[in-house]
C-alpha atoms as a PDB file:
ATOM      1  CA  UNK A   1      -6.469  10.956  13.444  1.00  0.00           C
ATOM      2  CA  UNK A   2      -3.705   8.144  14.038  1.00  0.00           C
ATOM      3  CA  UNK A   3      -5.167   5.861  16.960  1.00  0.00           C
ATOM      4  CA  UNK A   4      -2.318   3.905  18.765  1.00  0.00           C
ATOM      5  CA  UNK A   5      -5.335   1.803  20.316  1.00  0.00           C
ATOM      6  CA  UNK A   6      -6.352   0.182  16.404  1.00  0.00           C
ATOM      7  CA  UNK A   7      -5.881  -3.466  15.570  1.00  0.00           C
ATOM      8  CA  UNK A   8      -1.819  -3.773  15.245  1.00  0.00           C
ATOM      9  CA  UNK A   9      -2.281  -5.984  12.610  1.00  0.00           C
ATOM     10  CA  UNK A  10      -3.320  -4.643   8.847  1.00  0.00           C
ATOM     11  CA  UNK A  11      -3.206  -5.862   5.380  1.00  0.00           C
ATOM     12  CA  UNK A  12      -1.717  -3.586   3.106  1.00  0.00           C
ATOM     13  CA  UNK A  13      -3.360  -3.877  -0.348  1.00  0.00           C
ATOM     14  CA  UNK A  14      -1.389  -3.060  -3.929  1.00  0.00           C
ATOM     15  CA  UNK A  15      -3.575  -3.371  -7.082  1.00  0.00           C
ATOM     16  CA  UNK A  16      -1.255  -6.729  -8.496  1.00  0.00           C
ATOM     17  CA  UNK A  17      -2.812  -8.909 -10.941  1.00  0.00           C
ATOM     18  CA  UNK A  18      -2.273 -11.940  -8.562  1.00  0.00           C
ATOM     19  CA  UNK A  19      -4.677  -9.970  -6.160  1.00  0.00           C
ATOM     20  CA  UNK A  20      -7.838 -12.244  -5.806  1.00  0.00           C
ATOM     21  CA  UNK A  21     -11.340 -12.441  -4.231  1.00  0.00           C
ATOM     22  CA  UNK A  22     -10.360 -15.224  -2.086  1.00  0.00           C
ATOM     23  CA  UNK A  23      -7.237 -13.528  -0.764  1.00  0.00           C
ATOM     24  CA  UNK A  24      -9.496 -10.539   0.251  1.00  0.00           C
ATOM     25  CA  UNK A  25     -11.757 -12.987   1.753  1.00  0.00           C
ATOM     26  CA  UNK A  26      -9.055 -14.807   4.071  1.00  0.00           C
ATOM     27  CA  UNK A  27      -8.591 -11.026   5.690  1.00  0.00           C
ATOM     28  CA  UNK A  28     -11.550  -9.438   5.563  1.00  0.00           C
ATOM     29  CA  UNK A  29     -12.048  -9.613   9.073  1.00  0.00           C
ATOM     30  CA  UNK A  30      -8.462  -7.856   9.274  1.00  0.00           C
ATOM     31  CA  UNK A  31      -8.040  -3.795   8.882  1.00  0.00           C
ATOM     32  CA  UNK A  32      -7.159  -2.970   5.502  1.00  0.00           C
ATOM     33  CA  UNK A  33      -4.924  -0.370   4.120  1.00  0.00           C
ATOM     34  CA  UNK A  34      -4.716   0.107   0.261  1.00  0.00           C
ATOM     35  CA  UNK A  35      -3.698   2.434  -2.415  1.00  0.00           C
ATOM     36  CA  UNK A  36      -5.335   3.973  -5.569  1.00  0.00           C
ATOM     37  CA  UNK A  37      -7.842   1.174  -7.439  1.00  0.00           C
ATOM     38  CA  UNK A  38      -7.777  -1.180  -4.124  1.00  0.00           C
ATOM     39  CA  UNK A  39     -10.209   1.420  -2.898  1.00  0.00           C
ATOM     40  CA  UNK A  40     -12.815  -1.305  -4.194  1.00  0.00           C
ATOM     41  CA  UNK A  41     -12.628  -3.486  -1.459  1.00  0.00           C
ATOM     42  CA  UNK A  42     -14.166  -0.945   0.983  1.00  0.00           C
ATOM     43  CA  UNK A  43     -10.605   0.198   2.692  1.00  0.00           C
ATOM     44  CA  UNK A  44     -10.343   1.390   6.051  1.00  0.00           C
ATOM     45  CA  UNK A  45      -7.153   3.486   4.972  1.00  0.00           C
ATOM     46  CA  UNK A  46      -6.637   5.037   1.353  1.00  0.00           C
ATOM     47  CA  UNK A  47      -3.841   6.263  -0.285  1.00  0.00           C
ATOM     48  CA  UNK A  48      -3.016   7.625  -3.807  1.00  0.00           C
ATOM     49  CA  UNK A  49      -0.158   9.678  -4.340  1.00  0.00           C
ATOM     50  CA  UNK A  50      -1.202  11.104  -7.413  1.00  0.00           C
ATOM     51  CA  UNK A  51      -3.582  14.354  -7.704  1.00  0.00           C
ATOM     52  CA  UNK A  52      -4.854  13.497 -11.227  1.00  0.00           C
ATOM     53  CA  UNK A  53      -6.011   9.612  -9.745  1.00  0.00           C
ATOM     54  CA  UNK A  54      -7.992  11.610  -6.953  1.00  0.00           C
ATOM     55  CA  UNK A  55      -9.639  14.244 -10.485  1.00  0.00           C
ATOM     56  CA  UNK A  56      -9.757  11.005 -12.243  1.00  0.00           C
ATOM     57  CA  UNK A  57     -12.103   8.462  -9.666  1.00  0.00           C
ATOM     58  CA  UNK A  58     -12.938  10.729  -6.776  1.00  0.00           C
ATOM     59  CA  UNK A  59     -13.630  10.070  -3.306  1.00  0.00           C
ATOM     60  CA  UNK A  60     -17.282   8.194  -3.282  1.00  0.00           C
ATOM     61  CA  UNK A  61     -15.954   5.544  -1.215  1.00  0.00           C
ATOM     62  CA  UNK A  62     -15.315   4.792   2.824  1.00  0.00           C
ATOM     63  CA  UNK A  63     -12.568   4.494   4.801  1.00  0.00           C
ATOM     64  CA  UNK A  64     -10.164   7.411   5.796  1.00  0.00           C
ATOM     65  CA  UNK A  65      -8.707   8.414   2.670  1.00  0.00           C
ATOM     66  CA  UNK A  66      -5.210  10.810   2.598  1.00  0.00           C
ATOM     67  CA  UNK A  67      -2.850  12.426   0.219  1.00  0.00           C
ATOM     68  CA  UNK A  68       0.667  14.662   0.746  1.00  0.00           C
ATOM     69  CA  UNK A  69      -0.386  16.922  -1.857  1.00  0.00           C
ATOM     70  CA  UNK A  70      -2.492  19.995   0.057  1.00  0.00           C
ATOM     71  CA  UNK A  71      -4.033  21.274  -2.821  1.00  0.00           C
ATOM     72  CA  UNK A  72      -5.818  17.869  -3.933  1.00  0.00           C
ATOM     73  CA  UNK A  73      -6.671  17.924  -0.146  1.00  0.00           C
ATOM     74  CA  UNK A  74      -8.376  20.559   0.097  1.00  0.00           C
ATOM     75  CA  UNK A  75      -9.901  20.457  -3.364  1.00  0.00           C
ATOM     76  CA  UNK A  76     -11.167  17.031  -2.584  1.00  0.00           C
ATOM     77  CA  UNK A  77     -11.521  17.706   1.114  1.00  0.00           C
ATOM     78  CA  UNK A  78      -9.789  14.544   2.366  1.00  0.00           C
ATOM     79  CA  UNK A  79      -6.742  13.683   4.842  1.00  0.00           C
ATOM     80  CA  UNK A  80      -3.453  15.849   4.282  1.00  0.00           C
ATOM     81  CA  UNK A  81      -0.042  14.918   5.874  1.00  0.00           C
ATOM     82  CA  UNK A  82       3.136  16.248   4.863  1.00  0.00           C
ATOM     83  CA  UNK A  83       5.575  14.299   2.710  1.00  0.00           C
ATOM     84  CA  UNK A  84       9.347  15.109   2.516  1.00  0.00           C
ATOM     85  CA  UNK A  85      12.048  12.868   0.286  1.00  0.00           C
ATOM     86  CA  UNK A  86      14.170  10.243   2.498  1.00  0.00           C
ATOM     87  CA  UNK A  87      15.064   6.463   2.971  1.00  0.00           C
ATOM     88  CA  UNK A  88      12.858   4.110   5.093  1.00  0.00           C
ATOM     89  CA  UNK A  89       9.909   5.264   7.110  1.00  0.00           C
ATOM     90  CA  UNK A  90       9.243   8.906   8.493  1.00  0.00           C
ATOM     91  CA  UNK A  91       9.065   7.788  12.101  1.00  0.00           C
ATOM     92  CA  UNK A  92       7.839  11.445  12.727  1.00  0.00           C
ATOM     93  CA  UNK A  93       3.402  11.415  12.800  1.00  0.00           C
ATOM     94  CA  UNK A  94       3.499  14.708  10.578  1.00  0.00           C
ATOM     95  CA  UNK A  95       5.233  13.159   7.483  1.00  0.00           C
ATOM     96  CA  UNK A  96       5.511  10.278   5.457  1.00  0.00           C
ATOM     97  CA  UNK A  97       8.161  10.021   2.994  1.00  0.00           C
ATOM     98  CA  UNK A  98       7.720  10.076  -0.842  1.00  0.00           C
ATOM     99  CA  UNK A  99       9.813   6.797  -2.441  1.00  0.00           C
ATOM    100  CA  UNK A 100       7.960   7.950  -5.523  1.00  0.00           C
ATOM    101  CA  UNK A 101       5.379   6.202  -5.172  1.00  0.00           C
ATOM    102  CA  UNK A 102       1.749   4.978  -3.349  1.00  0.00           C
ATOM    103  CA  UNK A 103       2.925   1.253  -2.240  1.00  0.00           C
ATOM    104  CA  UNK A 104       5.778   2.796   0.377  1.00  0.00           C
ATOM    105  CA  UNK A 105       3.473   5.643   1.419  1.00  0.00           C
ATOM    106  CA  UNK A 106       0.425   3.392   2.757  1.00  0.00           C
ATOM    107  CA  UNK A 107       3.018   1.424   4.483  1.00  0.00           C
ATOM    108  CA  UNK A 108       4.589   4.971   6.194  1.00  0.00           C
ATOM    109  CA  UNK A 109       1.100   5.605   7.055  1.00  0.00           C
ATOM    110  CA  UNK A 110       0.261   2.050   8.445  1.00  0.00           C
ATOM    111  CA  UNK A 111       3.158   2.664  10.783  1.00  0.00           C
ATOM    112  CA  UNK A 112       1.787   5.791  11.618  1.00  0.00           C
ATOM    113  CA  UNK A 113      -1.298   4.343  12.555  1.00  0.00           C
ATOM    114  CA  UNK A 114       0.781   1.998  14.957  1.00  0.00           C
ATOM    115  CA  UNK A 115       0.119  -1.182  12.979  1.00  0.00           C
ATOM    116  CA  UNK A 116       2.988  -3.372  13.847  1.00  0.00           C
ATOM    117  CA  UNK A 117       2.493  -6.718  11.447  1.00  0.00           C
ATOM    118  CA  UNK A 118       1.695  -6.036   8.085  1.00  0.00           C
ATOM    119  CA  UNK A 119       0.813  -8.275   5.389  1.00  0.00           C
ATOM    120  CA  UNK A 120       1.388  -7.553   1.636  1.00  0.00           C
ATOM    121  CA  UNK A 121      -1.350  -8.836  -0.430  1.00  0.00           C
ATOM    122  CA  UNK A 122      -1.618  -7.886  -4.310  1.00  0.00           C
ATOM    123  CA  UNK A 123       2.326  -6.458  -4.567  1.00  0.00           C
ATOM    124  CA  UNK A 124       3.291  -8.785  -7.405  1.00  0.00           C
ATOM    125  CA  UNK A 125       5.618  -5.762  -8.861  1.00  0.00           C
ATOM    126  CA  UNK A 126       6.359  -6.973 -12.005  1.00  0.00           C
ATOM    127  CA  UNK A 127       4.879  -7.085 -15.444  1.00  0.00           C
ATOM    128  CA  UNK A 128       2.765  -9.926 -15.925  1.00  0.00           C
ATOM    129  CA  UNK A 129      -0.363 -10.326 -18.745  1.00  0.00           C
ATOM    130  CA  UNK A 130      -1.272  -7.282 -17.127  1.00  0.00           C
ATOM    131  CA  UNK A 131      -0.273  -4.584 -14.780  1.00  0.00           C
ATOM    132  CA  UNK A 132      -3.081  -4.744 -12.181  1.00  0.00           C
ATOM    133  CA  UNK A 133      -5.850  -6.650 -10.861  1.00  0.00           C
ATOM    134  CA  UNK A 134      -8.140  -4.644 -13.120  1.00  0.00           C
ATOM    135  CA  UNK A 135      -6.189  -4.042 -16.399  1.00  0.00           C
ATOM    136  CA  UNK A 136      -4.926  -0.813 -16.946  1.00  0.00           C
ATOM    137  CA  UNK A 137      -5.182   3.183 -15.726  1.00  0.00           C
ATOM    138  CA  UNK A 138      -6.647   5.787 -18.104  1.00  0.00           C
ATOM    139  CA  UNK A 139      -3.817   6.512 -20.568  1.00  0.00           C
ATOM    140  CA  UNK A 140      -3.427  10.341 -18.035  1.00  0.00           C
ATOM    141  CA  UNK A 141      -2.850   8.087 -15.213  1.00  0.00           C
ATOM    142  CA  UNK A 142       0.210   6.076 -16.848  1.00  0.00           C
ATOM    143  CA  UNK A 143       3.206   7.717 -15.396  1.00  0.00           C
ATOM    144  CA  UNK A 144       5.804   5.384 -15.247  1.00  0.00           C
ATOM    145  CA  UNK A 145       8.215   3.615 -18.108  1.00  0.00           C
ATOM    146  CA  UNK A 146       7.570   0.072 -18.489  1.00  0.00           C
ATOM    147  CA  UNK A 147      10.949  -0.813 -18.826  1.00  0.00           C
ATOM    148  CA  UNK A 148      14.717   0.692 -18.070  1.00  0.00           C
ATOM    149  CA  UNK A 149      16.988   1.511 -14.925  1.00  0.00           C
ATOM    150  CA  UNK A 150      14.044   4.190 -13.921  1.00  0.00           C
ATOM    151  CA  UNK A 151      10.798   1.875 -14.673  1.00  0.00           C
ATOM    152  CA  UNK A 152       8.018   1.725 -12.309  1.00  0.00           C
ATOM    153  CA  UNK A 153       8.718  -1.232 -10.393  1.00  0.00           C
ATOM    154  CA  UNK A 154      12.545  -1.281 -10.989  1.00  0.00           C
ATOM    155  CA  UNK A 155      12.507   2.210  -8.600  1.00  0.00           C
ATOM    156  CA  UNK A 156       9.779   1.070  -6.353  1.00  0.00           C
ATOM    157  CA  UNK A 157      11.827  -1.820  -5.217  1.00  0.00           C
ATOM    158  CA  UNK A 158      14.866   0.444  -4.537  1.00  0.00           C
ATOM    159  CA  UNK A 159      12.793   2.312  -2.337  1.00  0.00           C
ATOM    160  CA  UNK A 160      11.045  -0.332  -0.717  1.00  0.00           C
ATOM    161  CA  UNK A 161      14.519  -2.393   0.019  1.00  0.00           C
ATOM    162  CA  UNK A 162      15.143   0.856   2.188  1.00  0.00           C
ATOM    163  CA  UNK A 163      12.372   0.314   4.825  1.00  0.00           C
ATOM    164  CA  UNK A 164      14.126  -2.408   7.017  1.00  0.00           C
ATOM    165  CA  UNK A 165      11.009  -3.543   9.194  1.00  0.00           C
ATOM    166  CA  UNK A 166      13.749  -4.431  12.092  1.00  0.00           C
ATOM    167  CA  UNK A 167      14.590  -0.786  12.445  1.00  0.00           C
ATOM    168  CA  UNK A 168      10.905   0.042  13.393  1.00  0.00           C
ATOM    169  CA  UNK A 169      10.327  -3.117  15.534  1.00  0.00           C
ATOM    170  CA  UNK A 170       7.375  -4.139  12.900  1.00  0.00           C
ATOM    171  CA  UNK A 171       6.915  -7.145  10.689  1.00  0.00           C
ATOM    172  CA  UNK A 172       6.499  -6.700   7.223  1.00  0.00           C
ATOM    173  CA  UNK A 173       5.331 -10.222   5.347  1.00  0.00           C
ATOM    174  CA  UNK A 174       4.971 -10.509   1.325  1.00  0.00           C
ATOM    175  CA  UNK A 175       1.991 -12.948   0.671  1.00  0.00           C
ATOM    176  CA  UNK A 176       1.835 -11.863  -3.188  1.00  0.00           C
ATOM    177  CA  UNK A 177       2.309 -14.942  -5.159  1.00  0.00           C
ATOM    178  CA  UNK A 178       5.596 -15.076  -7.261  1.00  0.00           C
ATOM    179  CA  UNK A 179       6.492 -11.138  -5.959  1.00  0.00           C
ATOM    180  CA  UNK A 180       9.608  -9.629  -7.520  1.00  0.00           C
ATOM    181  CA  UNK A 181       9.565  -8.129  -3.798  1.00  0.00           C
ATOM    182  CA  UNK A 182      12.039 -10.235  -1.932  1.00  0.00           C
ATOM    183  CA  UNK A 183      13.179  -7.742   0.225  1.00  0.00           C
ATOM    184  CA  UNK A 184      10.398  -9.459   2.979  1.00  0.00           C
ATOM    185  CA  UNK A 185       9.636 -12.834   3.707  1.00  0.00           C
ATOM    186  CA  UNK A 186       7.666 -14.489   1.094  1.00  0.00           C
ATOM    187  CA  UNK A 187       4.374 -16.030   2.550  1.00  0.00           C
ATOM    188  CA  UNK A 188       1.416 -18.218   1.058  1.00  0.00           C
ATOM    189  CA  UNK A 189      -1.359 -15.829   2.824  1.00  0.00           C
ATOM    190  CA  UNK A 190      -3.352 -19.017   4.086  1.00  0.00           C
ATOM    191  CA  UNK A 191      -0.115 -20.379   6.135  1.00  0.00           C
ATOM    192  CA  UNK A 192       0.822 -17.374   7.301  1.00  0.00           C
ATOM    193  CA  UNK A 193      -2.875 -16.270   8.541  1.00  0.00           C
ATOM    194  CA  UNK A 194      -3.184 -19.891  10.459  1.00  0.00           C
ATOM    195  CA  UNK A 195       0.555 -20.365  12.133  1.00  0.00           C
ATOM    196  CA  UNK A 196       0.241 -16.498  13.386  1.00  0.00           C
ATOM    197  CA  UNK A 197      -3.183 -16.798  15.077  1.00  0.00           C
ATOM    198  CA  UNK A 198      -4.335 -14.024  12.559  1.00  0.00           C
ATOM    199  CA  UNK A 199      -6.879 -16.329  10.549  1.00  0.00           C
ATOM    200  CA  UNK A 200     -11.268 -15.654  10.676  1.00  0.00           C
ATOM    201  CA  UNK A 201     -10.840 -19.186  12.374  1.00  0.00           C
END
């Protein structure tokens, strides 16, 4: 499935509220990775870690769409690869690792796919008016405290301050707008898209 001869550039899509139509716009030409609601924006790569999302919204949309749990796999007959609990990325093509969450899986998986330059769009990781782009999950999909040592973005950060992009020899770049993720350089998108050579232009 992983094709070392794809684009080694992708966008890696979160479901922030500062996530916007014109952002997706300035990369559409780019391949796109995303996880759970980002599925939206017609994905090339889909992630969601969590079985009840995949009961909850299905799989009536393109791209090549993957989970580590083997049951929702097969019940949903989509993409299975292993997942086992550890720091930074599973440089092994059989796993991924955990981190708790979807965000540091589709960026395992990216690097599985051999993309070497990803670019963050729609990881704000913080609470703003509102948790995501759209609103809000179904209350069955809300599995995370809002607040506390062990809140959702609180631990996502932790585990995303443990995949050092210098250790894989990829670039990881945070174009989210006012990101609590300062673990990676912090971008505007259109700047970064025109001084890399990676804009539509």
């Amino acid at each position: 499935m992983f094709s070392k001869d794809e684009p080694r550039v992708g966008v890696i899509i979160g479901t922030g509220p500062s996530l916007t139509t014109e952002q997706l716009d300035q990369v559409s030409h780019l391949r796109k990775f995303g996880v759970n609601n980002a599925f939206e924006f017609g994905l090339d790569v889909h992630l969601a870690c969590n079985p009840e999302w995949w009961d909850h919204y299905g799989t009536e949309f393109t791209g090549h769409k993957w989970t580590w749990d083997k049951a929702t796999a097969e019940k949903h007959k989509i993409n299975y690869i292993k997942g086992r609990w550890g720091d930074g990325l599973s440089t092994d093509p059989e796993f991924i690792h955990y981190h708790h969450g979807s965000g540091p899986q589709i960026v395992n998986l990216a690097y599985h796919y051999g993309v070497k330059t990803m670019i963050l769009i729609g990881w704000d990781m913080c609470y703003r008016e509102k948790r995501h782009y759209f609103g809000e999950y179904p209350k069955p999909l809300q599995h995370w405290p809002k607040t506390g040592q062990n809140s959702e973005f609180t631990g996502l950060i932790k585990e995303m301050e443990t995949i050092k992009a210098n250790d894989y020899g990829i670039e990881i770049v945070n174009c989210s707008p006012d990101s609590a993720l300062k673990c990676y350089p912090l971008k505007s998108l259109s700047e970064y898209l025109k001084d890399s050579g990676f804009s539509k232009e």
